[in-house]
C-alpha atoms as a PDB file:
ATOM      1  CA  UNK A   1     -21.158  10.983 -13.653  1.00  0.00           C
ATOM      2  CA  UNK A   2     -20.040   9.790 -10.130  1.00  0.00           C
ATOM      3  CA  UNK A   3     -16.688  10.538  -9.531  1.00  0.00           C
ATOM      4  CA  UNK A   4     -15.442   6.391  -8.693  1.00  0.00           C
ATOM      5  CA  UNK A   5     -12.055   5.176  -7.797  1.00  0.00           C
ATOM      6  CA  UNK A   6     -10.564   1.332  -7.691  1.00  0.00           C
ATOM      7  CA  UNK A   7      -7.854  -0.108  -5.755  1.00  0.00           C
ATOM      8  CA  UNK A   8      -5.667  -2.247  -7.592  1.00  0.00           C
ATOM      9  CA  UNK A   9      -3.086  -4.379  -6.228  1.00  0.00           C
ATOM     10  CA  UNK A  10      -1.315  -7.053  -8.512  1.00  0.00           C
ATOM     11  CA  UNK A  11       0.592  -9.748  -7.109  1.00  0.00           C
ATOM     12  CA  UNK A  12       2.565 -12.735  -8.701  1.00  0.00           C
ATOM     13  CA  UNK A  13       2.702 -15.793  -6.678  1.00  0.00           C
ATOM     14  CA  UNK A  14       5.876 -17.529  -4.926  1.00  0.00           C
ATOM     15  CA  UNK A  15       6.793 -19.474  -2.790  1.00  0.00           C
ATOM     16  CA  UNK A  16       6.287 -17.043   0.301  1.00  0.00           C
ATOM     17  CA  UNK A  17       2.145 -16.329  -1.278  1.00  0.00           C
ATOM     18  CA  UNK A  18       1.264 -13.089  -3.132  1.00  0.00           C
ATOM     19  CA  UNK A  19       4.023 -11.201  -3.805  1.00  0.00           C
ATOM     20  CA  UNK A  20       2.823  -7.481  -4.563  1.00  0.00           C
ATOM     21  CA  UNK A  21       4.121  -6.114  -7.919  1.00  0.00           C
ATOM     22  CA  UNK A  22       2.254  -2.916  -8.696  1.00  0.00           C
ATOM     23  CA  UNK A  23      -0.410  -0.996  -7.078  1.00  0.00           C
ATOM     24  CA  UNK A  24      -2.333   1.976  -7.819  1.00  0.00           C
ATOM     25  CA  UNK A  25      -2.764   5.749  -6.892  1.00  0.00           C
ATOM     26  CA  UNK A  26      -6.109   4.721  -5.509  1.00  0.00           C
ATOM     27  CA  UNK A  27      -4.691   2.556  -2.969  1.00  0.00           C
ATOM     28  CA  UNK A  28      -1.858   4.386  -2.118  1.00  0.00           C
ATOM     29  CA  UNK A  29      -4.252   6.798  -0.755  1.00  0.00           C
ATOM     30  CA  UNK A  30      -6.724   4.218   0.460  1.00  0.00           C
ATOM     31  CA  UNK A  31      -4.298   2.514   2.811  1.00  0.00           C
ATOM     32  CA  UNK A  32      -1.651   5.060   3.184  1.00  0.00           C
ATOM     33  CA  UNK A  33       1.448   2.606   2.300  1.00  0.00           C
ATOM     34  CA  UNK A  34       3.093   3.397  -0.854  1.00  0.00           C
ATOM     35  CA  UNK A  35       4.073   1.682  -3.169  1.00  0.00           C
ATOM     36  CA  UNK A  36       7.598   1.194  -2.538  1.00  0.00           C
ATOM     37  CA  UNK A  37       6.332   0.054   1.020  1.00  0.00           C
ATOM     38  CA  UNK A  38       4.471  -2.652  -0.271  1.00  0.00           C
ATOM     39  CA  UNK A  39       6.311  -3.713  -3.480  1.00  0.00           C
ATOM     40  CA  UNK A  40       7.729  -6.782  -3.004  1.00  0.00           C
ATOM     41  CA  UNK A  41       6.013  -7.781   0.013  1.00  0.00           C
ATOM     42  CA  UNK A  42       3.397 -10.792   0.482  1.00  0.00           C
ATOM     43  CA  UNK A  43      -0.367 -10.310   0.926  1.00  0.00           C
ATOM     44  CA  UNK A  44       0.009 -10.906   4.327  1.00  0.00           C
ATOM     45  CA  UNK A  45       1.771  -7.583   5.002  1.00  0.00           C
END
């Protein structure tokens, strides 16, 4: 079996848009932010 990954990023929405809640080893390494860089943060980041 193909070794696959997934990004996950889960937002809630506020006022501001998106606001990121959790993401996921997959796109830590994908985007090179971690999570405590994007936590909190909008979409639009």
């Amino acid at each position: 079996m193909k070794n696959s990954h997934k990004l996950v990023l889960h937002g809630i929405t506020n006022i501001c848009g998106r606001e990121i809640i959790f993401t996921n080893d997959a796109f830590t390494k994908f985007t090179g932010y971690s999570e405590e860089e994007v936590t909190g943060k909008t979409l639009h980041f």
